[in-house]
PDB file of N, CA and C in Angstrom:
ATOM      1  N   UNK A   1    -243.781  32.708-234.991  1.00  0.00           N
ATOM      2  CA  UNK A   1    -244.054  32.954-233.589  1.00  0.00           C
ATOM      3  C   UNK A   1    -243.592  31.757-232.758  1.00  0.00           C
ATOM      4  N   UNK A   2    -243.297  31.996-231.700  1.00  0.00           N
ATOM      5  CA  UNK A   2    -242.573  30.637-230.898  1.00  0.00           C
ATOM      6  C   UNK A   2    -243.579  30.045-230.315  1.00  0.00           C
ATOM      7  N   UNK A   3    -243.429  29.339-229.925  1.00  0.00           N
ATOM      8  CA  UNK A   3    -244.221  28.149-229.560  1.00  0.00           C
ATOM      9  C   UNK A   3    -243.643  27.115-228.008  1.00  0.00           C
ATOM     10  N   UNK A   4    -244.368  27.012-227.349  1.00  0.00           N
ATOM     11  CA  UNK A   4    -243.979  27.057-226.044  1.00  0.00           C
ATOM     12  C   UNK A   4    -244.323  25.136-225.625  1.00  0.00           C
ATOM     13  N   UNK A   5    -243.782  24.178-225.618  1.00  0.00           N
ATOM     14  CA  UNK A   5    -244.374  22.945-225.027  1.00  0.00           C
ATOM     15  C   UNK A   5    -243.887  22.517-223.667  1.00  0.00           C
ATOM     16  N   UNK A   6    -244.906  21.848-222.830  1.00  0.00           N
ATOM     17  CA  UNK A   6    -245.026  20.824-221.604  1.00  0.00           C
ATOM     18  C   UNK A   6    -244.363  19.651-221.892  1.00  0.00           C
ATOM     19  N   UNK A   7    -243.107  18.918-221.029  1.00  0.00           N
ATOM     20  CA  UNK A   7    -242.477  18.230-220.936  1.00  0.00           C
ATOM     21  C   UNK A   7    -242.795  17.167-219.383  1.00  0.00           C
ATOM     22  N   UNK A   8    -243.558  16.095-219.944  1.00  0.00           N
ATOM     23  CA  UNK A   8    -243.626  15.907-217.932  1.00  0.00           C
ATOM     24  C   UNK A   8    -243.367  14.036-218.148  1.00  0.00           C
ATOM     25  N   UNK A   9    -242.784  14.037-216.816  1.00  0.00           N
ATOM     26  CA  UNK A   9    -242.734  12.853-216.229  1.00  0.00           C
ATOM     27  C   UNK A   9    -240.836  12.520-216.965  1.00  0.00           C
ATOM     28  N   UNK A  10    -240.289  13.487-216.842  1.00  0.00           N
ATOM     29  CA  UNK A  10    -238.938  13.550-216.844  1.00  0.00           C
ATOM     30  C   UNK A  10    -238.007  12.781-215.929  1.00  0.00           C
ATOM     31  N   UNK A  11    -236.860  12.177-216.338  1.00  0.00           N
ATOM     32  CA  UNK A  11    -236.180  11.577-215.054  1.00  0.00           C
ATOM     33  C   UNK A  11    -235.430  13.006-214.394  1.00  0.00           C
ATOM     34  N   UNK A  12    -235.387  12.510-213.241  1.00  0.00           N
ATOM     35  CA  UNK A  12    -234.890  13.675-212.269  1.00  0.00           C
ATOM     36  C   UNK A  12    -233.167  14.359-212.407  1.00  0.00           C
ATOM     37  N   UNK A  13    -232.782  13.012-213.330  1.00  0.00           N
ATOM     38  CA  UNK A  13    -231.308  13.314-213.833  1.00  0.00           C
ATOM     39  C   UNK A  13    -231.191  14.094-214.506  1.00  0.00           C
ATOM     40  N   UNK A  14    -232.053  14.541-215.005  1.00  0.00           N
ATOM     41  CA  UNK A  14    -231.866  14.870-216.887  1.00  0.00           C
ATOM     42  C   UNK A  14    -231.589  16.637-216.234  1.00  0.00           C
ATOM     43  N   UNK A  15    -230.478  17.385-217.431  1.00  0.00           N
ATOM     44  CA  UNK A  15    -230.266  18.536-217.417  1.00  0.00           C
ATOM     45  C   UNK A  15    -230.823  19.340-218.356  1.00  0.00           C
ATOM     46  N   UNK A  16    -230.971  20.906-218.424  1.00  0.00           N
ATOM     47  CA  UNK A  16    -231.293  21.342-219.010  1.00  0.00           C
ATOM     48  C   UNK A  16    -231.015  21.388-220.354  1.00  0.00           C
ATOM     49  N   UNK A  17    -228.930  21.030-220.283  1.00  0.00           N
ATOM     50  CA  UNK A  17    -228.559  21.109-221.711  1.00  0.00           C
ATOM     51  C   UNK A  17    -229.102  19.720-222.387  1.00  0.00           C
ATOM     52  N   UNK A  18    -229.236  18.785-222.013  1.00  0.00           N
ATOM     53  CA  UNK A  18    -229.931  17.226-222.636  1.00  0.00           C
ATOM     54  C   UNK A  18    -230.768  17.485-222.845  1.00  0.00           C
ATOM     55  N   UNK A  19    -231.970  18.461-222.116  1.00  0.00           N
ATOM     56  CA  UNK A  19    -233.064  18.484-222.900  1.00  0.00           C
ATOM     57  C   UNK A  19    -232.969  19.170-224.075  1.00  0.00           C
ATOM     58  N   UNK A  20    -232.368  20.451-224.289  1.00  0.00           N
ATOM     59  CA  UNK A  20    -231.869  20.937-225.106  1.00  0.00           C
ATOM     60  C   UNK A  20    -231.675  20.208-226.563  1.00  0.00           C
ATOM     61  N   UNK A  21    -230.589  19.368-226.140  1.00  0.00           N
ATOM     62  CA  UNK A  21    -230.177  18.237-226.950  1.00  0.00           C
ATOM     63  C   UNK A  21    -231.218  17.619-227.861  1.00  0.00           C
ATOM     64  N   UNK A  22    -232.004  16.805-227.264  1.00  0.00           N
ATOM     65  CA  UNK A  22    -232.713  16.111-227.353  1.00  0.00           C
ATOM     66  C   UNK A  22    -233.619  16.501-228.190  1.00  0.00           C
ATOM     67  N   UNK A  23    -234.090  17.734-228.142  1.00  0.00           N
ATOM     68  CA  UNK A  23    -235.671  18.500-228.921  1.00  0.00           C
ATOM     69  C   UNK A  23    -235.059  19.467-229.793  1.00  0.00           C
ATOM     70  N   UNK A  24    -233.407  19.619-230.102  1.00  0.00           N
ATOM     71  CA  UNK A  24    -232.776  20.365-230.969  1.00  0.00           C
ATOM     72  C   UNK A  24    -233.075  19.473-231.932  1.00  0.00           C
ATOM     73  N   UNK A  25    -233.369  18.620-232.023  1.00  0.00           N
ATOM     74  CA  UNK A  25    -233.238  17.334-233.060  1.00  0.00           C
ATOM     75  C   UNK A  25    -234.609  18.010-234.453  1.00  0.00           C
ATOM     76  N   UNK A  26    -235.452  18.649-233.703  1.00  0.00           N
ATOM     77  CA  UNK A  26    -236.346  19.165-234.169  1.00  0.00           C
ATOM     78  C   UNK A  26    -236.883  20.547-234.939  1.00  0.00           C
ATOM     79  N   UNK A  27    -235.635  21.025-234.185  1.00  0.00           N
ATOM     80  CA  UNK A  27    -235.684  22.690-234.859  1.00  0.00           C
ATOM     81  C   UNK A  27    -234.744  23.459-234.025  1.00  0.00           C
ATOM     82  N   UNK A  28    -234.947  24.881-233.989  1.00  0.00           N
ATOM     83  CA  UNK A  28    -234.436  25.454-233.605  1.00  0.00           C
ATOM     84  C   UNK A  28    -235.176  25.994-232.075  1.00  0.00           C
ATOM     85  N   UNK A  29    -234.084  25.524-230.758  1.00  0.00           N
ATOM     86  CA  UNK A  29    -234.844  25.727-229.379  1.00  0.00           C
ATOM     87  C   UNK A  29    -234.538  27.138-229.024  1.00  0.00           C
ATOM     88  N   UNK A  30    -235.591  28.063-228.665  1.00  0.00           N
ATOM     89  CA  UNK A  30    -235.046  29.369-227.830  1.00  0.00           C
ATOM     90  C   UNK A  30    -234.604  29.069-226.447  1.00  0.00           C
ATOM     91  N   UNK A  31    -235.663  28.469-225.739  1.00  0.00           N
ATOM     92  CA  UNK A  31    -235.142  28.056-224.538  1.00  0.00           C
ATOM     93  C   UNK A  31    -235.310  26.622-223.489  1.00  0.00           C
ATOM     94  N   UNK A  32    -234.961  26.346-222.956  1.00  0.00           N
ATOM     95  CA  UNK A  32    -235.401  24.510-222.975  1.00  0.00           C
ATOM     96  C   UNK A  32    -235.144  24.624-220.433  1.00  0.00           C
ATOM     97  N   UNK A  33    -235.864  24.835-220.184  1.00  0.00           N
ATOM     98  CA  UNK A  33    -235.924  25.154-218.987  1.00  0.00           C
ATOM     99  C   UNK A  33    -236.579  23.853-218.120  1.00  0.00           C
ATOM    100  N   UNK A  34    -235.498  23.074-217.353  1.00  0.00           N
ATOM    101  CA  UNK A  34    -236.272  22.366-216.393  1.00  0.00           C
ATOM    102  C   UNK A  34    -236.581  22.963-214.707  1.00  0.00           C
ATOM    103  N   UNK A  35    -238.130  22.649-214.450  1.00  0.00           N
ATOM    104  CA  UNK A  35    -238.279  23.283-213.257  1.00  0.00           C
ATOM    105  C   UNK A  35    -237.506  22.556-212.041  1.00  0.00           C
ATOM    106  N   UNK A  36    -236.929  23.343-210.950  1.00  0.00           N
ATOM    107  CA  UNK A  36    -236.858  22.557-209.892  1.00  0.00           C
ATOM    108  C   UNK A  36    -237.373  23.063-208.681  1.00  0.00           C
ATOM    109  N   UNK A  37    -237.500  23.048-207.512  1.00  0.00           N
ATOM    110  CA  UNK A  37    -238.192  22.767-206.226  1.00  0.00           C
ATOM    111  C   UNK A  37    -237.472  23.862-205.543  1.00  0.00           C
ATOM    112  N   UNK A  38    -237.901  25.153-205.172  1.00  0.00           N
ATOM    113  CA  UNK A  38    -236.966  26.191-204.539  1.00  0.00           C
ATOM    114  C   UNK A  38    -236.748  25.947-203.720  1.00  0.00           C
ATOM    115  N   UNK A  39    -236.859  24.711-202.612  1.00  0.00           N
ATOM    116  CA  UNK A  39    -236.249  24.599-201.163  1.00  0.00           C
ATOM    117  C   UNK A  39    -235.284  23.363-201.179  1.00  0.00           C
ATOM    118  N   UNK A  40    -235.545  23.055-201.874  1.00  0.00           N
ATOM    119  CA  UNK A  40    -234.665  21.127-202.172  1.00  0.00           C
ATOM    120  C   UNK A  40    -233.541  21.281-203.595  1.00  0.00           C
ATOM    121  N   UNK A  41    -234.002  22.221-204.533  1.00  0.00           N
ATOM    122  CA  UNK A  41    -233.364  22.087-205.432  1.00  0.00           C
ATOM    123  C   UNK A  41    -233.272  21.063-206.306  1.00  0.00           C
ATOM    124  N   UNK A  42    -234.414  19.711-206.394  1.00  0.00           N
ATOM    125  CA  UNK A  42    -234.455  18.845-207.204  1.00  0.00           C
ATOM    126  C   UNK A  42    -235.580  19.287-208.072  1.00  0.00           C
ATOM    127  N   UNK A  43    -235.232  18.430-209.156  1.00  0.00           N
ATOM    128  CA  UNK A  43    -236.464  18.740-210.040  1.00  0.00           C
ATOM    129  C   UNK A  43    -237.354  18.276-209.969  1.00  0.00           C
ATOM    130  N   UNK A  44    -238.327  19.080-210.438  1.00  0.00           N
ATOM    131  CA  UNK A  44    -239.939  18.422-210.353  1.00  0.00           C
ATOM    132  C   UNK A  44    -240.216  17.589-211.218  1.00  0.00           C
ATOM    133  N   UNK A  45    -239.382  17.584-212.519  1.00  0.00           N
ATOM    134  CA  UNK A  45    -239.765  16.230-212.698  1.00  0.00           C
ATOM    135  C   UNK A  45    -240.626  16.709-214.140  1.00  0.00           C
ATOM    136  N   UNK A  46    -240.683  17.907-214.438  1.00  0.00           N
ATOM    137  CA  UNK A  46    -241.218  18.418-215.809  1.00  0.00           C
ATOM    138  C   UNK A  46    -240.921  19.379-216.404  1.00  0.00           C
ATOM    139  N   UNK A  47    -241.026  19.907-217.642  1.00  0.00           N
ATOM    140  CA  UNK A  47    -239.689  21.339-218.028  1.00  0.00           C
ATOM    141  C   UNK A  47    -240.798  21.859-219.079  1.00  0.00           C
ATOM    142  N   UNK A  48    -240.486  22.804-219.427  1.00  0.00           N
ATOM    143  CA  UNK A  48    -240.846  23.658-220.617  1.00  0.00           C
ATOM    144  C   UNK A  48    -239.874  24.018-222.124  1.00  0.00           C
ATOM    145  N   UNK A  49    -239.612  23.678-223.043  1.00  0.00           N
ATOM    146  CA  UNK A  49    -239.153  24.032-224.171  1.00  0.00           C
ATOM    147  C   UNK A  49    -239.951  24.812-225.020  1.00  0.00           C
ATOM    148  N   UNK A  50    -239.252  25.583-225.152  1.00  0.00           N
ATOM    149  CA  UNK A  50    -240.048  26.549-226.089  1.00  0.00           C
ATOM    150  C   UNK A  50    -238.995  26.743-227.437  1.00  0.00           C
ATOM    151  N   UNK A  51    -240.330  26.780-229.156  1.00  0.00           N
ATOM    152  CA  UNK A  51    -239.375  26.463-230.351  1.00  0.00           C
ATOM    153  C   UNK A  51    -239.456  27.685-231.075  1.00  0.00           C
ATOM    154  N   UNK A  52    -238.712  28.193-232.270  1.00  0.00           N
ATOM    155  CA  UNK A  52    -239.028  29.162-232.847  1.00  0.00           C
ATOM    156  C   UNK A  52    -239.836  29.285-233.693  1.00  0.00           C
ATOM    157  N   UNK A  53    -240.762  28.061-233.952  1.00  0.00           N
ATOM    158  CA  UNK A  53    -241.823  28.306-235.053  1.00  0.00           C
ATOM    159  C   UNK A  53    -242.945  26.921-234.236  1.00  0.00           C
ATOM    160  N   UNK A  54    -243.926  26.985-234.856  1.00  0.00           N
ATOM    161  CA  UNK A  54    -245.390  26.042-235.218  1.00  0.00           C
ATOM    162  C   UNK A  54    -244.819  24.877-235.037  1.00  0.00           C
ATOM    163  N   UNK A  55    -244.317  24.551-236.671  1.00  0.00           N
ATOM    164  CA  UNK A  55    -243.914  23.293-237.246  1.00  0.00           C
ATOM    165  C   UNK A  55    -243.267  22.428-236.260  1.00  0.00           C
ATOM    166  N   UNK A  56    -241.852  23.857-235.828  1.00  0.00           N
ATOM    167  CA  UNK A  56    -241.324  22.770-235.348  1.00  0.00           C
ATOM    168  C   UNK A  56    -241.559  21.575-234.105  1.00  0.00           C
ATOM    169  N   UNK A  57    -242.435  23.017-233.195  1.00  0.00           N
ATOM    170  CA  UNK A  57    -242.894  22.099-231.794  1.00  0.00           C
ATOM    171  C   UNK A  57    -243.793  21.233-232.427  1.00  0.00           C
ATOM    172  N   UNK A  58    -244.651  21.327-233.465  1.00  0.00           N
ATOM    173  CA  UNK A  58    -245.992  20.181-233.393  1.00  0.00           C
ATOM    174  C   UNK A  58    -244.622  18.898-233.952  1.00  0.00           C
ATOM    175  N   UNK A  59    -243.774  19.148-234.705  1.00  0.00           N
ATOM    176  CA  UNK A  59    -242.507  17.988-235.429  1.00  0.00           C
ATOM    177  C   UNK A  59    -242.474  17.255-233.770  1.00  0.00           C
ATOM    178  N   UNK A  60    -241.361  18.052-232.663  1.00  0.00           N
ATOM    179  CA  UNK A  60    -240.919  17.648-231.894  1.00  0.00           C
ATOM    180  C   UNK A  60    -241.789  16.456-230.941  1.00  0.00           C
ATOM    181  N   UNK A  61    -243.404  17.001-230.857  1.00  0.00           N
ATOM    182  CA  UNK A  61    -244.206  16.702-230.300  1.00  0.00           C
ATOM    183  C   UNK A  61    -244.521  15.212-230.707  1.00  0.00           C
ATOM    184  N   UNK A  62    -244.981  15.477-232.238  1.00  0.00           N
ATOM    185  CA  UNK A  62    -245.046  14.051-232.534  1.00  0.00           C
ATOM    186  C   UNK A  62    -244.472  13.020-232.138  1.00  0.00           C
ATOM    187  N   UNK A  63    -242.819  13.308-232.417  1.00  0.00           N
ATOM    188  CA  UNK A  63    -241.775  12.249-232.532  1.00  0.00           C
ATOM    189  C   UNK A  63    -241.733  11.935-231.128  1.00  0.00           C
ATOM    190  N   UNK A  64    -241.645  12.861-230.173  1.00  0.00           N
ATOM    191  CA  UNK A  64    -241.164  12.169-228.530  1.00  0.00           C
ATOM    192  C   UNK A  64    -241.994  12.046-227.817  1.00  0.00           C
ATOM    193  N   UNK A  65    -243.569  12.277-227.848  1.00  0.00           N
ATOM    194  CA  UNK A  65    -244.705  11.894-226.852  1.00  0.00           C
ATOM    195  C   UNK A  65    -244.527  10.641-226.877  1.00  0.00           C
ATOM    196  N   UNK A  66    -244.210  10.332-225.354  1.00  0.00           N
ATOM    197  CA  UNK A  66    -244.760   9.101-225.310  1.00  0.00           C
ATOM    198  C   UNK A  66    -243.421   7.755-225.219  1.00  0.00           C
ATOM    199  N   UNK A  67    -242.290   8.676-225.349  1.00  0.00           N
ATOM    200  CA  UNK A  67    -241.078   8.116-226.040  1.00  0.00           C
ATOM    201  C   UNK A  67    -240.334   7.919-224.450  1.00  0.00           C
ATOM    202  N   UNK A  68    -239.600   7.149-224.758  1.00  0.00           N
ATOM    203  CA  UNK A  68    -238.749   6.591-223.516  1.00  0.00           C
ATOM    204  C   UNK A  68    -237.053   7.546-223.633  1.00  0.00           C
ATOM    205  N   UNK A  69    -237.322   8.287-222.047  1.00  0.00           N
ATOM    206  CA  UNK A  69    -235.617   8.807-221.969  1.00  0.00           C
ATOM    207  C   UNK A  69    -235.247   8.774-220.805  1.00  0.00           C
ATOM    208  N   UNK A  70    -234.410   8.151-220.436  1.00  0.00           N
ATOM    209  CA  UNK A  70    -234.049   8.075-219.445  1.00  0.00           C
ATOM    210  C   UNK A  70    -234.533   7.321-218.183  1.00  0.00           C
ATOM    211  N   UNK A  71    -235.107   6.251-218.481  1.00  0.00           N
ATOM    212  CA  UNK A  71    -235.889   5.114-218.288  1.00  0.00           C
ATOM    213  C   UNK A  71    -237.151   5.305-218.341  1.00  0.00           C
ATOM    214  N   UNK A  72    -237.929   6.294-218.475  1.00  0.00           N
ATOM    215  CA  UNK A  72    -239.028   7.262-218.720  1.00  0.00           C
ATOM    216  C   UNK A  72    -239.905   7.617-219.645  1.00  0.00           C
ATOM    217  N   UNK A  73    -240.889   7.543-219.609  1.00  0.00           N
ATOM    218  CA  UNK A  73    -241.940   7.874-220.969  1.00  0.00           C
ATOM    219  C   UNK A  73    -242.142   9.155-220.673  1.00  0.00           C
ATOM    220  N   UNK A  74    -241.704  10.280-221.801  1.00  0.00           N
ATOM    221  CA  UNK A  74    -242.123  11.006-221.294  1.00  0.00           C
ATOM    222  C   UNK A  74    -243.369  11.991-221.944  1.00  0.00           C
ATOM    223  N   UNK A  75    -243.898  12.525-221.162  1.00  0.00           N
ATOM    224  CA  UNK A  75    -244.898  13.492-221.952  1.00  0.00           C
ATOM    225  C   UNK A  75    -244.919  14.714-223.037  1.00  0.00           C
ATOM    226  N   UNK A  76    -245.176  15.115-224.055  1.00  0.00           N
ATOM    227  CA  UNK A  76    -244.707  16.082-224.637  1.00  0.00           C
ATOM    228  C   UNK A  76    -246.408  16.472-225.165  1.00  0.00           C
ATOM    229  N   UNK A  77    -246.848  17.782-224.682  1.00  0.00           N
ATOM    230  CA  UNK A  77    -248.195  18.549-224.747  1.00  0.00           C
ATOM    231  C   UNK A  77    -247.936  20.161-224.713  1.00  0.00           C
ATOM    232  N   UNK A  78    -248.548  20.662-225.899  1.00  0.00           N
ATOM    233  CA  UNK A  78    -248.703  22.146-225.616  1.00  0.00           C
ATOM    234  C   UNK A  78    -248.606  22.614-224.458  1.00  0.00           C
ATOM    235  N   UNK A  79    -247.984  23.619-224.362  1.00  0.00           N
ATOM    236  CA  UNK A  79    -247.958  24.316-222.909  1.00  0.00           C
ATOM    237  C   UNK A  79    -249.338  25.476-222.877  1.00  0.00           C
ATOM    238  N   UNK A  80    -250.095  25.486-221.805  1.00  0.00           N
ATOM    239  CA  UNK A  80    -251.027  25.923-221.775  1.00  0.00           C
ATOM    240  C   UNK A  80    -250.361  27.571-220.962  1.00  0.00           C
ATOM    241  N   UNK A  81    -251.453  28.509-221.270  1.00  0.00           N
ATOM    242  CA  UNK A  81    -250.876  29.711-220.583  1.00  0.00           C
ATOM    243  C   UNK A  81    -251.088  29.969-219.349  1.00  0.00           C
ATOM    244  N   UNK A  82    -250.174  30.322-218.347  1.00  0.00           N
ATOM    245  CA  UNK A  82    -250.094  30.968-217.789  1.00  0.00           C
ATOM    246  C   UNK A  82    -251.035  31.373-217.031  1.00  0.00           C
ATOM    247  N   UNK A  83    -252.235  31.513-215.731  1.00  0.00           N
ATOM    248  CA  UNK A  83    -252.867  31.779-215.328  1.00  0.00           C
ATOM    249  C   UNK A  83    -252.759  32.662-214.592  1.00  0.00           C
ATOM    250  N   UNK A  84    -253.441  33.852-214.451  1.00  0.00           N
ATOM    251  CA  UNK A  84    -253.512  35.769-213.948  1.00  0.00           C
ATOM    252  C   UNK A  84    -253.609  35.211-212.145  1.00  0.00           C
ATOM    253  N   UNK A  85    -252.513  35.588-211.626  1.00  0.00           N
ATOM    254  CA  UNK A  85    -252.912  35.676-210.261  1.00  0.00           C
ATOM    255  C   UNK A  85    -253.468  36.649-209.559  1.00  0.00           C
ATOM    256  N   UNK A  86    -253.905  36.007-208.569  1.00  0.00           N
ATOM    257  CA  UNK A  86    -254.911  36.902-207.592  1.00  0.00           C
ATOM    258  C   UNK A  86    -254.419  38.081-207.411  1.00  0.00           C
ATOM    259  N   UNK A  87    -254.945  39.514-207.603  1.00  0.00           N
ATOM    260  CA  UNK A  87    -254.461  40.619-207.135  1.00  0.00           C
ATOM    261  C   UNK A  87    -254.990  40.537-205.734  1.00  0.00           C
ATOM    262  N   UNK A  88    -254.056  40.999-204.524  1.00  0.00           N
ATOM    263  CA  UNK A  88    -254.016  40.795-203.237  1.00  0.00           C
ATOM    264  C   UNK A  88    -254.237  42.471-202.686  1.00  0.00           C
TER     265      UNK A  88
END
């Protein structure tokens, strides 16, 4: 089952394919998505990778929490789900 992780405190440079890069090191990525800002178009500054198994995100997790990229420490934490919005 895939497995979905929180990426935060990213440098604002960094692309989607580097992140890619970077957490391929670990397994196999389905999708490696950095958010950006729908009116500015910069990034926010945190992304989501999601892996094809357990192992590999808790592997990835270990190795780069905390780890310096891009002058940056960055965060690496389970991604939590998704919260039900308000029906209006």
């Amino acid at each position: 089952m895939a497995k979905k992780l929180f990426i935060g405190n990213l440098s604002f440079n960094m692309t989607d394919d580097q992140l890619t890069q970077l957490f391929s090191a670990y397994g196999k990525v389905v999708s490696a998505n950095i958010v950006f800002d729908k009116f500015s178009h910069r990034s926010k500054g945190f992304a989501f990778v999601e892996f094809e198994t357990e192992e590999e995100a808790q592997a990835a997790m270990a190795a780069l929490d905390g780890t310096e990229q891009d002058g940056r420490n960055i965060a690496v934490k389970e991604a939590l789900p998704r919260p039900d919005k308000p029906q209006m």
